[in-house]
N, C-alpha and C. Protein backbone atom coordinates (compact mmCIF):
# COMPACT_ATOMS: atom_id res chain seq x y z
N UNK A 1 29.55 -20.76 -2.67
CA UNK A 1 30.25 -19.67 -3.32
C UNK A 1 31.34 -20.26 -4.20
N UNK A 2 31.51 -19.52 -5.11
CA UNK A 2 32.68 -20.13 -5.73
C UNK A 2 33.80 -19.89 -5.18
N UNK A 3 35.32 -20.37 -6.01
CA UNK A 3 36.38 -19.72 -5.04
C UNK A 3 37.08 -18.51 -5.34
N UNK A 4 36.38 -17.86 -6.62
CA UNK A 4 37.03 -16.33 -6.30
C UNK A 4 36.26 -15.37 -5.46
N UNK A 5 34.72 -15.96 -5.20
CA UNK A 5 34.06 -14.79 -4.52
C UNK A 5 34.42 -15.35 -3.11
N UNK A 6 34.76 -16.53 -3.24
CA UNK A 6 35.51 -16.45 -1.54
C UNK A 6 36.48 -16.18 -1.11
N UNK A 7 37.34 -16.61 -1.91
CA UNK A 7 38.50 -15.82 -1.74
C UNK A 7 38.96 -13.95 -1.49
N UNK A 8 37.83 -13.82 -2.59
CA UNK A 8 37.40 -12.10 -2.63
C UNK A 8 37.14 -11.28 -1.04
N UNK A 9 36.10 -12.78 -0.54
CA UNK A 9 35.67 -11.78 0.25
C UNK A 9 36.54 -12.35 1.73
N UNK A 10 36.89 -13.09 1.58
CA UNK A 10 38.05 -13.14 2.72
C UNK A 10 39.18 -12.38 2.91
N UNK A 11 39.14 -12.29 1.49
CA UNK A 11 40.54 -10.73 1.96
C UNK A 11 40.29 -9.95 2.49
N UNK A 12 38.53 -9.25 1.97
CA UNK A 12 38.72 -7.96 1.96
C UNK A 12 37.80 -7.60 3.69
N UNK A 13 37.58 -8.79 4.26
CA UNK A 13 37.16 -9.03 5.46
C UNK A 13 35.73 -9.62 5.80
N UNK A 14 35.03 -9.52 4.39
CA UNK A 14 32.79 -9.69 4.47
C UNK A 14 33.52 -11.17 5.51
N UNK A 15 34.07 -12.09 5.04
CA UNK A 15 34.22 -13.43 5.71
C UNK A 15 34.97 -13.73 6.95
N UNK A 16 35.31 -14.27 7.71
CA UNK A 16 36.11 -14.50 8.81
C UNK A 16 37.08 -15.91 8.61
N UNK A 17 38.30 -16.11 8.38
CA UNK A 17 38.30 -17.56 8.37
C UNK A 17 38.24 -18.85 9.06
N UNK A 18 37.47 -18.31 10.20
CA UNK A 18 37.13 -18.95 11.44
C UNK A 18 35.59 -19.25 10.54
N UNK A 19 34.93 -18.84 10.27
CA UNK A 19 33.75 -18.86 10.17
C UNK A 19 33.65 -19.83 8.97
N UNK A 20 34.54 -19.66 7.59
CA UNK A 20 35.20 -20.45 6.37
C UNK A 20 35.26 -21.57 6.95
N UNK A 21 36.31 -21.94 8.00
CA UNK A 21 37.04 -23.22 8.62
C UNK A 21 35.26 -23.72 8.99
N UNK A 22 34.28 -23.47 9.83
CA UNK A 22 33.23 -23.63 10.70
C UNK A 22 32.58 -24.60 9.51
N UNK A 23 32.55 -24.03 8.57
CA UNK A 23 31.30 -24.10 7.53
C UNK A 23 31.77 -25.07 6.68
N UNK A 24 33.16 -25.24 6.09
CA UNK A 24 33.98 -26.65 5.38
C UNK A 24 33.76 -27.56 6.19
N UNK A 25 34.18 -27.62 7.62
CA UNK A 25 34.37 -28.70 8.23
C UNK A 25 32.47 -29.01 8.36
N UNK A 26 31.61 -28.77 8.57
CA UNK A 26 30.22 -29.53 8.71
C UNK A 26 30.10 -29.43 7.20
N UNK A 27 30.51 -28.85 6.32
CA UNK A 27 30.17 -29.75 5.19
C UNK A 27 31.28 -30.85 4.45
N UNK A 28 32.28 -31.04 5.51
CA UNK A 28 32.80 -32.17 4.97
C UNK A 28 32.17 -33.63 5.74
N UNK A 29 31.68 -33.13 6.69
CA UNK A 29 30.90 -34.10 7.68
C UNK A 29 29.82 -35.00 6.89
N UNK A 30 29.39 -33.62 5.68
CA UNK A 30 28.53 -34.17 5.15
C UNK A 30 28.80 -35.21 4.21
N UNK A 31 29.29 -35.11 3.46
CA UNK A 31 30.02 -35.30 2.16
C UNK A 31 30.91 -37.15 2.48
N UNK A 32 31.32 -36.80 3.99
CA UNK A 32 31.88 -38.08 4.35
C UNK A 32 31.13 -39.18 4.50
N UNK A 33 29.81 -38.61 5.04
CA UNK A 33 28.68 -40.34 5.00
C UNK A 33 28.95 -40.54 3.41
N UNK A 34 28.87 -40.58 2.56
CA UNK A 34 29.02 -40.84 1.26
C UNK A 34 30.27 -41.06 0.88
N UNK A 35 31.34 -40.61 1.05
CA UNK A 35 32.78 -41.14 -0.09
C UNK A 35 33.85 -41.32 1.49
N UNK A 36 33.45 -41.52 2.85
CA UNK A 36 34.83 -42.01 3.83
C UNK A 36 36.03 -41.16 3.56
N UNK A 37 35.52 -39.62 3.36
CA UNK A 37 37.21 -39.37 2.99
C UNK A 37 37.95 -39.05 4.02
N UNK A 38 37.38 -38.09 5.10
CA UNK A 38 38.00 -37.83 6.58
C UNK A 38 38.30 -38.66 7.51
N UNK A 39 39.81 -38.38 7.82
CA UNK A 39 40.24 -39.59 8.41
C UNK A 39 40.05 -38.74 9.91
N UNK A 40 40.86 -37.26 10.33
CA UNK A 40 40.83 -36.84 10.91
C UNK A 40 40.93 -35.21 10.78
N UNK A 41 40.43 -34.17 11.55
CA UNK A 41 41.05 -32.90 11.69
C UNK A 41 41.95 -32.33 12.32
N UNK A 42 42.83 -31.29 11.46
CA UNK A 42 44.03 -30.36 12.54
C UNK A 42 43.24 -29.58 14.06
N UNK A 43 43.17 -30.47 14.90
CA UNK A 43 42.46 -29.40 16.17
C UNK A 43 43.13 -27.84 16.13
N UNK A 44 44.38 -28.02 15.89
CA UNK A 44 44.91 -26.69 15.59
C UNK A 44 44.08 -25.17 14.78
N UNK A 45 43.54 -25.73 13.98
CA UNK A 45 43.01 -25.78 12.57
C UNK A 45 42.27 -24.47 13.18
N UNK A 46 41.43 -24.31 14.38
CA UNK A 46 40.33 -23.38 14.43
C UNK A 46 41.27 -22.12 15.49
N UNK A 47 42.33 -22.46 15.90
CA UNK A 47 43.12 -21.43 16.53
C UNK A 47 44.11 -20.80 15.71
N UNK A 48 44.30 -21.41 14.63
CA UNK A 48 45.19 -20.65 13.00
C UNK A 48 44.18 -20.06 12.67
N UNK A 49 42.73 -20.42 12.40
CA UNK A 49 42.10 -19.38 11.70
C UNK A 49 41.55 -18.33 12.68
N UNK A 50 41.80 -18.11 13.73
CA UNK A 50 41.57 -16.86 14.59
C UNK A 50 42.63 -16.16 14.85
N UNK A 51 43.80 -16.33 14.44
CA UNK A 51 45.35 -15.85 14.34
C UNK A 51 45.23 -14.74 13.24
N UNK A 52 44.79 -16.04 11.61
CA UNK A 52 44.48 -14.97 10.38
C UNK A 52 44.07 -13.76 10.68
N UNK A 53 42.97 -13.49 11.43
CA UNK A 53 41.74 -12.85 11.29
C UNK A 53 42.54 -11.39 11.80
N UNK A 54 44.04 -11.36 12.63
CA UNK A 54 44.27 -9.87 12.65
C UNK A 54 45.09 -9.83 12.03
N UNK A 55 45.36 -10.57 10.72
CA UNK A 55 46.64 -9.66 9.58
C UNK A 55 46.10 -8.40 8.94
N UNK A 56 46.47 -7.63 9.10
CA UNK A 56 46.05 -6.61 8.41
C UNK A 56 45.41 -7.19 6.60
N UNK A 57 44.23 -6.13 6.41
CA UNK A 57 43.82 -6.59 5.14
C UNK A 57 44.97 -6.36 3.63
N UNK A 58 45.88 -5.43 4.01
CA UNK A 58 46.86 -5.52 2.80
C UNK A 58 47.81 -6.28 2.82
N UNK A 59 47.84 -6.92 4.05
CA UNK A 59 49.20 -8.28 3.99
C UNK A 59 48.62 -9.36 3.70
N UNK A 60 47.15 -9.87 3.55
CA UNK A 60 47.09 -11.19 3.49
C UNK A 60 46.70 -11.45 1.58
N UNK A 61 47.49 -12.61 1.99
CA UNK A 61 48.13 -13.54 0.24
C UNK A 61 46.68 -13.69 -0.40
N UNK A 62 47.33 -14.38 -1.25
CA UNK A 62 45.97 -14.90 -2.10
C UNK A 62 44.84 -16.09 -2.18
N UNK A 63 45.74 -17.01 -0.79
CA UNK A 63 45.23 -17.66 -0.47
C UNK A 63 44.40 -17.68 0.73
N UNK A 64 44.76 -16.31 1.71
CA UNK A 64 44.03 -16.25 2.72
C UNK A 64 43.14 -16.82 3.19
N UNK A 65 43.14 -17.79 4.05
CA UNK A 65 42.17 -17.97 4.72
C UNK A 65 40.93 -19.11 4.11
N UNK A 66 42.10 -19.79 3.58
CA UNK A 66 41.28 -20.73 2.43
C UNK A 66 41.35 -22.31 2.95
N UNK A 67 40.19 -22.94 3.51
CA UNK A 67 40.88 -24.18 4.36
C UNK A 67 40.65 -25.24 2.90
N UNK A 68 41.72 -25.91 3.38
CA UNK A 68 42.21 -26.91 2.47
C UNK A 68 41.87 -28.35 2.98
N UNK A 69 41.67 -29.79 2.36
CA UNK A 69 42.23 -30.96 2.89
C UNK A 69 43.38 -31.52 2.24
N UNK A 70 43.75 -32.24 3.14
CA UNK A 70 44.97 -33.26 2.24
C UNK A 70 44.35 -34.82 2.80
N UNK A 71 44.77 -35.67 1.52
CA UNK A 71 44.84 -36.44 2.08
C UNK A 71 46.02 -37.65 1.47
N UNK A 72 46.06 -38.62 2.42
CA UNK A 72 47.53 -39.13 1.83
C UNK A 72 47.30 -40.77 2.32
């Protein structure tokens, strides 16, 4: 998906960001046999995105529910 129809639909609830988080992380799994980029994950990471999941749909930002990496 791209990232406005994901973003789209994470606001408006079609997505879960538990389910977002589920689906980045095995495809970063993937992506890592090839370029070593993951060093590690926030274990945290999958109990924030089940927190999101009861903001009401008119409070959440624009970034809702959008998993990110960093790396440094």
């Amino acid at each position: 998906k791209d990232i406005v129809t994901l973003l789209e639909e994470l606001r408006n609830g079609c997505l879960k960001p538990s389910e977002v988080l589920e689906a980045y992380q095995a495809k970063s799994l993937v992506v890592d046999r090839d370029i070593n980029a993951v060093c590690d994950y926030i274990t945290e990471a999958r109990q924030w995105a089940r927190q999101l999941e009861s903001i009401p749909v008119e409070d959440r930002g624009g970034l809702y529910g959008l998993p990110i990496s960093v790396k440094v």
